[in-house]
C-alpha atoms as a PDB file:
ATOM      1  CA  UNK A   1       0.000   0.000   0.000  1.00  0.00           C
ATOM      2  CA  UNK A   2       1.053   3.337  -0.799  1.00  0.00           C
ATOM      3  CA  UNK A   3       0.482   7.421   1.558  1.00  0.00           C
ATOM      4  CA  UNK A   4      -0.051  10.076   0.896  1.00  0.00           C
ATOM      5  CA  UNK A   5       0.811  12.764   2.798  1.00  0.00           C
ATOM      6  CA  UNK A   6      -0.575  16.348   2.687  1.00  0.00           C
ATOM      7  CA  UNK A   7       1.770  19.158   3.107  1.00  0.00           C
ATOM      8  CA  UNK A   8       1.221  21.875   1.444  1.00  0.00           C
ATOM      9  CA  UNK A   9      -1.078  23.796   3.473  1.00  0.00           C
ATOM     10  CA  UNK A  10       1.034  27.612   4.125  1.00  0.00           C
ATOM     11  CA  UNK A  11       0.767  27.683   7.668  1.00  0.00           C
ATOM     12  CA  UNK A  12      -1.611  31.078   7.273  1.00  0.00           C
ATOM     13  CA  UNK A  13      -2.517  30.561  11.352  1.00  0.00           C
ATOM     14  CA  UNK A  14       0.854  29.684  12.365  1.00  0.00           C
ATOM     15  CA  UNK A  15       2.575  32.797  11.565  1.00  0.00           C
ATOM     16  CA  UNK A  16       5.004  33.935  12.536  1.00  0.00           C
ATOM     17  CA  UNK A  17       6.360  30.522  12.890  1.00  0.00           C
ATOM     18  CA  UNK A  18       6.024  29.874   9.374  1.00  0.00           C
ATOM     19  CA  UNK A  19       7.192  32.851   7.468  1.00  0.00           C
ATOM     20  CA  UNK A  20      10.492  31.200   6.916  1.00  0.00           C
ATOM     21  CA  UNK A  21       9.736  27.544   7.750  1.00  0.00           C
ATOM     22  CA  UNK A  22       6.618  25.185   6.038  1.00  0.00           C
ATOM     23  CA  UNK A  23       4.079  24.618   8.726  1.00  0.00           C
ATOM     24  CA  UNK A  24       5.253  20.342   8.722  1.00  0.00           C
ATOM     25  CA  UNK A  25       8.354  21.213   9.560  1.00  0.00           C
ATOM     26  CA  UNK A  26       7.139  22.881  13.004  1.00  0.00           C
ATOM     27  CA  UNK A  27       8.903  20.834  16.145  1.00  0.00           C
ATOM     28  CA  UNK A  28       7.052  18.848  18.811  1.00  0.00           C
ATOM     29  CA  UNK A  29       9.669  17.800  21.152  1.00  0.00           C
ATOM     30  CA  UNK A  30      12.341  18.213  19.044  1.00  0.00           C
ATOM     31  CA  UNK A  31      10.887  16.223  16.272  1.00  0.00           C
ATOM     32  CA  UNK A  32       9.215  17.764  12.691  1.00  0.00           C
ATOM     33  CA  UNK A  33       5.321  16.977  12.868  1.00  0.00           C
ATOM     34  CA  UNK A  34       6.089  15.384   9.050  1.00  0.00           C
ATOM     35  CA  UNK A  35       8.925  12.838  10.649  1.00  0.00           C
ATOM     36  CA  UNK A  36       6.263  11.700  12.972  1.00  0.00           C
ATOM     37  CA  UNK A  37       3.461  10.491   9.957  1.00  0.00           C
ATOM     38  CA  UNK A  38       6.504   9.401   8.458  1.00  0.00           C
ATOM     39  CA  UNK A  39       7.432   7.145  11.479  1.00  0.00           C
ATOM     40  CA  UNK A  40       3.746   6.199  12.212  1.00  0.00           C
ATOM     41  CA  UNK A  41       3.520   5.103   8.286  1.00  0.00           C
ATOM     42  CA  UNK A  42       7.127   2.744   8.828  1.00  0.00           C
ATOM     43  CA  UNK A  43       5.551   1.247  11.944  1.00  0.00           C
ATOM     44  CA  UNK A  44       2.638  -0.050  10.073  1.00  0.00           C
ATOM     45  CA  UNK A  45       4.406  -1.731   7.252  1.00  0.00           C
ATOM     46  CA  UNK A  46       3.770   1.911   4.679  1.00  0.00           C
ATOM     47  CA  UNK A  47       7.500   1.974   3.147  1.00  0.00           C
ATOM     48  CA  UNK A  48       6.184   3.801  -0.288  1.00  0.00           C
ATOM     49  CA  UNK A  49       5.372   7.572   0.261  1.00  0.00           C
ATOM     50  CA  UNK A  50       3.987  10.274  -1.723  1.00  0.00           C
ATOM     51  CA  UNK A  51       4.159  13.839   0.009  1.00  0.00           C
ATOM     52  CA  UNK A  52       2.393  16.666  -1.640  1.00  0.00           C
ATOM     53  CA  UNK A  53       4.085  20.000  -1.013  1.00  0.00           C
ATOM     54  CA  UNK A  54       3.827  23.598  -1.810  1.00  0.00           C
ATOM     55  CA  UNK A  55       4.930  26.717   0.437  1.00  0.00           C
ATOM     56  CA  UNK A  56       8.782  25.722   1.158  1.00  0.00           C
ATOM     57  CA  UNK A  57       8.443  22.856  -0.118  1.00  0.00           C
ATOM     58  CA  UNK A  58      12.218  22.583  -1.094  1.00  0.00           C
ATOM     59  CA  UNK A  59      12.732  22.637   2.380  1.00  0.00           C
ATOM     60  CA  UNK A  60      10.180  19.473   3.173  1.00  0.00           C
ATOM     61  CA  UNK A  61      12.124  17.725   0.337  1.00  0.00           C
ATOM     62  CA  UNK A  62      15.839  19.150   2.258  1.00  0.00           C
ATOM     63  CA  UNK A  63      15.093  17.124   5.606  1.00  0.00           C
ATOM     64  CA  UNK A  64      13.371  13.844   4.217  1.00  0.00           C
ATOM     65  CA  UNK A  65      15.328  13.426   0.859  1.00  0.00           C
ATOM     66  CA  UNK A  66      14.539  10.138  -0.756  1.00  0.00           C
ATOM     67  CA  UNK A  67      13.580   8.755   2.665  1.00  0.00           C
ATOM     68  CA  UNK A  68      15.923   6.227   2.748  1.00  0.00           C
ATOM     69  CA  UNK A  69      17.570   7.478   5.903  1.00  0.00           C
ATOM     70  CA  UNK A  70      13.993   6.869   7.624  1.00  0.00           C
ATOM     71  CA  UNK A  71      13.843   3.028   6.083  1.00  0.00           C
ATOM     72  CA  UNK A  72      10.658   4.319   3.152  1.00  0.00           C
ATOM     73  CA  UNK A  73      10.498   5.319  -0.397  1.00  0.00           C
ATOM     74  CA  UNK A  74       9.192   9.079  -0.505  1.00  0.00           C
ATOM     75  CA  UNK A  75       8.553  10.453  -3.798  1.00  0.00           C
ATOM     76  CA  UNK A  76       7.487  14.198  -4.716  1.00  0.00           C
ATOM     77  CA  UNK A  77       4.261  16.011  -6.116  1.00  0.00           C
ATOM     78  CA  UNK A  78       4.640  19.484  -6.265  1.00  0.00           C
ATOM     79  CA  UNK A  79       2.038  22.151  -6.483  1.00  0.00           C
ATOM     80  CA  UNK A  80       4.361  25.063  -7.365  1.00  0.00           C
ATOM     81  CA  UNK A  81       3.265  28.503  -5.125  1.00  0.00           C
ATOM     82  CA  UNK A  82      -0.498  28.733  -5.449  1.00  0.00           C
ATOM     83  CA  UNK A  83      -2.515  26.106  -3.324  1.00  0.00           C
ATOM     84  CA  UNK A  84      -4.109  23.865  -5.209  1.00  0.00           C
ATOM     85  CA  UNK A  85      -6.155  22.461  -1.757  1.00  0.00           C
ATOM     86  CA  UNK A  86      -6.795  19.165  -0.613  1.00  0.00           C
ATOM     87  CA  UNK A  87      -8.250  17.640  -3.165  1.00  0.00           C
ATOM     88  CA  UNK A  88      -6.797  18.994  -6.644  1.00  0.00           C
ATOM     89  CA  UNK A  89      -3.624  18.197  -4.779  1.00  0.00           C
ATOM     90  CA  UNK A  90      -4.854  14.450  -3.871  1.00  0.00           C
ATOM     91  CA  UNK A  91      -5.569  14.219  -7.630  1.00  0.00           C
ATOM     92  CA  UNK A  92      -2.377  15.945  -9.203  1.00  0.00           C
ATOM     93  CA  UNK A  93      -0.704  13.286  -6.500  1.00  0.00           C
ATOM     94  CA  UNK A  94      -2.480  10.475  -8.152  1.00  0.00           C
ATOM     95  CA  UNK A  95       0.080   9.234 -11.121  1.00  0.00           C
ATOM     96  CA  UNK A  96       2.218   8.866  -8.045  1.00  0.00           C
ATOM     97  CA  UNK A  97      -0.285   6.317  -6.141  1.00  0.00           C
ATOM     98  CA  UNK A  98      -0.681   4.069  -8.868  1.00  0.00           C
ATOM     99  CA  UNK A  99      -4.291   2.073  -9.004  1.00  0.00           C
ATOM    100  CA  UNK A 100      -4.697   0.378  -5.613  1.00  0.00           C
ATOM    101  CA  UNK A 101      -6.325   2.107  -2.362  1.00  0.00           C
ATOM    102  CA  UNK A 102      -4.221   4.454  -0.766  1.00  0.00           C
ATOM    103  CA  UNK A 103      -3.739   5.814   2.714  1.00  0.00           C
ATOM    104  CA  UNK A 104      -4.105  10.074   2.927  1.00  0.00           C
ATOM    105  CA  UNK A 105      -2.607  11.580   6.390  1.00  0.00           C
ATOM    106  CA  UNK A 106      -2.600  15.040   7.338  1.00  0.00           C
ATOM    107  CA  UNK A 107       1.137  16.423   8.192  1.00  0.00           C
ATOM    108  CA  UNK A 108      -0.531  18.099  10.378  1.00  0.00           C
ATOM    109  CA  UNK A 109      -2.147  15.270  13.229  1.00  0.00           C
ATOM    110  CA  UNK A 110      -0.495  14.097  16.390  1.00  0.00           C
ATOM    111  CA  UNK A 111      -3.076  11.044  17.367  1.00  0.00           C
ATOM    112  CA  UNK A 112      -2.462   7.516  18.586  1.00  0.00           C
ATOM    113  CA  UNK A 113      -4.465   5.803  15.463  1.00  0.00           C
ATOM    114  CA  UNK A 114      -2.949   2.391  14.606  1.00  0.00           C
ATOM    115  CA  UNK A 115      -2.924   3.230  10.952  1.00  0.00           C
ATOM    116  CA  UNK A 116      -2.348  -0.379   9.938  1.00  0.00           C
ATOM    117  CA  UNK A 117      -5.992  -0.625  10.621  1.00  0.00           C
ATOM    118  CA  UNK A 118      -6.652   1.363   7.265  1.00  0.00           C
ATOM    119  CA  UNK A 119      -5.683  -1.681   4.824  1.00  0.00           C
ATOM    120  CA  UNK A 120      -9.044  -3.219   4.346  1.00  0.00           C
ATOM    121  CA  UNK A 121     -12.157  -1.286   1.794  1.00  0.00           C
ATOM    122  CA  UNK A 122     -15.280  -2.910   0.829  1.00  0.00           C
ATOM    123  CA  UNK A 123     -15.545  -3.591  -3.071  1.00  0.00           C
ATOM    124  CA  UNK A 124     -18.553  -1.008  -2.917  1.00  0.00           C
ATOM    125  CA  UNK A 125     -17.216   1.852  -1.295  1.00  0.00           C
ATOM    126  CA  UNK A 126     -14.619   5.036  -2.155  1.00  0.00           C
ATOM    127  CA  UNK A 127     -13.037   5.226   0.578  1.00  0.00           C
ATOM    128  CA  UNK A 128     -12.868   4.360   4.450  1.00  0.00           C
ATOM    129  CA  UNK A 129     -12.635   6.986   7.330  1.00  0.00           C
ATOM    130  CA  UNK A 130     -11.620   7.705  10.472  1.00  0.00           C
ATOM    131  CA  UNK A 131     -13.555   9.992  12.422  1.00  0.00           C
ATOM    132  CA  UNK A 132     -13.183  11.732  16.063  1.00  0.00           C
ATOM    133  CA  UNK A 133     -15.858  13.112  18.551  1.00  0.00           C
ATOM    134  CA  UNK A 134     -16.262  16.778  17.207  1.00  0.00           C
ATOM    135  CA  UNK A 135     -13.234  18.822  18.530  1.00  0.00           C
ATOM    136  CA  UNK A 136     -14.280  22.705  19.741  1.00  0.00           C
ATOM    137  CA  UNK A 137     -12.393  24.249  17.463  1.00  0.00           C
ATOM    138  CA  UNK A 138     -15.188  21.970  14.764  1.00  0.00           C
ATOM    139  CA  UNK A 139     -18.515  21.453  17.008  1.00  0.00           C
ATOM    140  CA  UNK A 140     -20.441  21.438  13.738  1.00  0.00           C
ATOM    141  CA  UNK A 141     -19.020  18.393  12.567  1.00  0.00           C
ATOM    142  CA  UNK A 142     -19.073  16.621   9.151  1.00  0.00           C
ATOM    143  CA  UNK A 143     -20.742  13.438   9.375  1.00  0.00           C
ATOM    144  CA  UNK A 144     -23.135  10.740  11.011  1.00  0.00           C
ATOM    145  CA  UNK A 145     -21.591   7.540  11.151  1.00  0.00           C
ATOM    146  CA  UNK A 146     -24.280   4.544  11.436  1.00  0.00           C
ATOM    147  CA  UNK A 147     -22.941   0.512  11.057  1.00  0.00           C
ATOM    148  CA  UNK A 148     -19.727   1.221   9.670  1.00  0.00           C
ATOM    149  CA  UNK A 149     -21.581   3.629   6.956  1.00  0.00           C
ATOM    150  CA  UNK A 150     -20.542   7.431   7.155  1.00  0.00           C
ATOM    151  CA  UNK A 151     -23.835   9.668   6.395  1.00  0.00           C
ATOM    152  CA  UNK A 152     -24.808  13.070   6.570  1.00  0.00           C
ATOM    153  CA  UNK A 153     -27.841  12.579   8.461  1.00  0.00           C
ATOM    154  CA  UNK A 154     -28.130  15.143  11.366  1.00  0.00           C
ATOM    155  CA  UNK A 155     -27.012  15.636  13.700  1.00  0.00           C
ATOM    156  CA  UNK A 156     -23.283  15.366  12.765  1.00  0.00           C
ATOM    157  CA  UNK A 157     -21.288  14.446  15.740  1.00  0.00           C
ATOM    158  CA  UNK A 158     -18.038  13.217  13.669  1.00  0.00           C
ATOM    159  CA  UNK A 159     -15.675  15.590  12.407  1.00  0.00           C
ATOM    160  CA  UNK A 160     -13.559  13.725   9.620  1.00  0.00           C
ATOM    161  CA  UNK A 161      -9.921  13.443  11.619  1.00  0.00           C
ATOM    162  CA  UNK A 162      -7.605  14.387   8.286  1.00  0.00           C
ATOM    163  CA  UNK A 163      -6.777   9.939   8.103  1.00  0.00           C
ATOM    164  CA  UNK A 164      -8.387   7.893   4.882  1.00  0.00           C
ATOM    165  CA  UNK A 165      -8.144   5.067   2.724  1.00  0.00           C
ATOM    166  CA  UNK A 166      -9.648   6.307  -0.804  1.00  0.00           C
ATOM    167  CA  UNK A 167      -9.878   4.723  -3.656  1.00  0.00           C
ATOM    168  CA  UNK A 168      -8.249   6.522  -6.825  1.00  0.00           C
ATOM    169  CA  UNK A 169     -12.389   6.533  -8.251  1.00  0.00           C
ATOM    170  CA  UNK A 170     -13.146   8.672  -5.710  1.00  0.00           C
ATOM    171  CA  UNK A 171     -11.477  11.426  -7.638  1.00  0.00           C
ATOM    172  CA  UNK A 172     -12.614  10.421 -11.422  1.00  0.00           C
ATOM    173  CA  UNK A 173     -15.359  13.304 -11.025  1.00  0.00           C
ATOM    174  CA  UNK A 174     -13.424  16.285  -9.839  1.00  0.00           C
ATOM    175  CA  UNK A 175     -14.856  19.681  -9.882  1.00  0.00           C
ATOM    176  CA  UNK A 176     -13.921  21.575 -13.174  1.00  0.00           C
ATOM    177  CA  UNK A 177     -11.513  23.876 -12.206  1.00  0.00           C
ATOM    178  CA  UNK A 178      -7.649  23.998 -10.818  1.00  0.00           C
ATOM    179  CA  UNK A 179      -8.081  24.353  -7.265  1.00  0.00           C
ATOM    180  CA  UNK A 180     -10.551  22.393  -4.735  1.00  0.00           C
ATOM    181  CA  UNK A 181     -11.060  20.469  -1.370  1.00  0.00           C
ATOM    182  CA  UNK A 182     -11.331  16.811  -0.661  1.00  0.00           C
ATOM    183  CA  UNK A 183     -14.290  18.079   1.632  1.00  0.00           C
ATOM    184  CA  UNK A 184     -16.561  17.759  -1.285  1.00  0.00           C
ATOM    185  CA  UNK A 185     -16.288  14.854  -2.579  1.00  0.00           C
ATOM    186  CA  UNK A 186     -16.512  12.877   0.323  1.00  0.00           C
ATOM    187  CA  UNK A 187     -19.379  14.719   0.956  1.00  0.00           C
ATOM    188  CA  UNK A 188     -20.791  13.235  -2.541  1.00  0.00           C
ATOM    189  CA  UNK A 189     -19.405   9.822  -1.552  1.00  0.00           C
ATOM    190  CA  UNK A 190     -21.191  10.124   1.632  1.00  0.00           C
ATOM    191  CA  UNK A 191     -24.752  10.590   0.211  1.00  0.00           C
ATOM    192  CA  UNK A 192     -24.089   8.050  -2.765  1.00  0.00           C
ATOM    193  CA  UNK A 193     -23.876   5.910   0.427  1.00  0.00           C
ATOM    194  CA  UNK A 194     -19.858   4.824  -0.387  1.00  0.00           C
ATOM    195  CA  UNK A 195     -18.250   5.560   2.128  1.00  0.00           C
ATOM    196  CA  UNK A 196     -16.788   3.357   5.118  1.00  0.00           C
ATOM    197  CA  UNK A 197     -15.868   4.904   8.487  1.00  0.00           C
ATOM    198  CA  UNK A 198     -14.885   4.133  12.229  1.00  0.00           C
ATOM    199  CA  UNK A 199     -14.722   5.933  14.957  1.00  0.00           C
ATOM    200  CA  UNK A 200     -11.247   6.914  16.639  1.00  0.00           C
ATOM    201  CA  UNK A 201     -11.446   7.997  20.959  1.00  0.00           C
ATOM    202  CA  UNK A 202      -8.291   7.845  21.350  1.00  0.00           C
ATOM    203  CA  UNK A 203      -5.692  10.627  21.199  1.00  0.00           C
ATOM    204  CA  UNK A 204      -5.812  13.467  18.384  1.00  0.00           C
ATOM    205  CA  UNK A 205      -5.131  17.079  17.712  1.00  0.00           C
ATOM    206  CA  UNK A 206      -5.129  18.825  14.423  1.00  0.00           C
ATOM    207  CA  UNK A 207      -2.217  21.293  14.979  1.00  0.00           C
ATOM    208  CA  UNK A 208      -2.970  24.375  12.766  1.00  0.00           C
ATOM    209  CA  UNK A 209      -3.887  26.848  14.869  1.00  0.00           C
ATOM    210  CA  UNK A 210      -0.956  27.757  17.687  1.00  0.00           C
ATOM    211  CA  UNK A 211      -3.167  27.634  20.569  1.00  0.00           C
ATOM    212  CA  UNK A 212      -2.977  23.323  19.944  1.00  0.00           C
ATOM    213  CA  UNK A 213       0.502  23.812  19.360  1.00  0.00           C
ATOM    214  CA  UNK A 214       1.717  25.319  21.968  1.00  0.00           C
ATOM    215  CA  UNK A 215      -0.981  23.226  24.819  1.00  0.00           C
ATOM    216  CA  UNK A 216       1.255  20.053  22.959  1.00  0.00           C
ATOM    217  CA  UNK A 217       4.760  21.702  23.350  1.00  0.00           C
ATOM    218  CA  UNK A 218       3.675  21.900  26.848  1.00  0.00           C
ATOM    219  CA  UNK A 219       2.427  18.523  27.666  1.00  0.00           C
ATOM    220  CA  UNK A 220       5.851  17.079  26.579  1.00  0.00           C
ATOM    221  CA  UNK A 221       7.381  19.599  28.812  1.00  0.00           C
ATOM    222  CA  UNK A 222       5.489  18.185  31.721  1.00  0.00           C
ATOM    223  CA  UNK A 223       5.891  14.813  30.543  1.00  0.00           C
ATOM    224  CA  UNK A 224       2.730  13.855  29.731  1.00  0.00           C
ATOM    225  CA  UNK A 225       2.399  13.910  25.769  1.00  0.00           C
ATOM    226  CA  UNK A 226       1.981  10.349  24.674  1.00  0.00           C
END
């Protein structure tokens, strides 16, 4: 199975941090937030990476190279200066990822999710899920999530938690124009009734905004990050 990771987000909320530094190459205890996915991704048996970058990108490609010093593969899709967002980068990405199923993580996450969960998808769905309790930063939420089957029925408790196993189909009826979100389209999946999902209650924190940064910095200064 091949990744994907997303990293080409600017960093707009993280400033001034990221005025001379790509937001997944912020620290947490010492470490990049992208050398953590990358880590996670070894751990579960993901050795072939795809990382889509942007805003400093040359500096993403400066610390992880070819990967080899981290024991993957990690190959490049660049989206130049302009943002293409989640999902016309996901589909730029996708004569990297080849035909099977592949695995999208936010650069991004800290969480505990064992991602070598994410290897199995029903023949008749797009794409599997992971979903977390709505966070407060999101108390609208995305989705309903009812026998394995992610919905939009209301109300939506499940906020989609930036981890996914999609199918490259998902993406054969993109918007017509350069620059979109994944958002979207899962939200078409959803009420074609194709997509899987599970529920993660375990540890996650989507780290763009520095208030979650910072709370995390601190927690491994007390010694109680896990």
């Amino acid at each position: 199975m091949r990744a994907l990771i997303l990293a080409a987000g600017r960093g707009v909320r993280l400033r001034p941090w990221t005025f001379r530094r790509p937001k997944p190459l912020l620290r947490i205890n010492g470490k990049p937030l992208i050398q953590y996915q990358v880590e996670r991704l070894y751990r579960a048996g993901i050795r072939d990476l795809v990382i889509n970058h942007g805003y400093l990108g040359e500096q993403v490609e400066g610390f992880l190279k070819d990967g080899g010093c981290f024991g993957v593969r990690v190959r490049y899709s660049r989206e130049g200066p302009r943002p293409l967002g989640t999902g016309a980068g996901v589909r730029r990405a996708l004569k990297l990822l080849g035909r099977e199923p592949f695995l999208i993580i936010n650069a991004d996450l800290w969480h505990d999710y064992p991602l070598e969960r994410l290897c199995g998808l029903n023949r008749e769905y797009q794409a599997r899920l992971v979903l977390v309790p709505n966070p407060p930063q999101h108390p609208q939420g995305d989705f309903s999530l009812r026998r394995g089957k992610v919905t939009l029925e209301q109300p939506t408790p499940f906020t989609y938690a930036g981890l996914a196993l999609c199918r490259p189909s998902l993406f054969r009826v993109c918007p017509p124009r350069p620059r979109f979100d994944l958002a979207p389209l899962l939200r078409a999946a959803a009420t074609a009734g194709r997509l899987q999902g599970e529920l993660h209650r375990g540890v996650w924190v989507d780290l763009g905004a520095p208030e979650r940064l910072i709370a995390l910095r601190r927690r491994f200064s007390a010694g109680a990050a896990r």
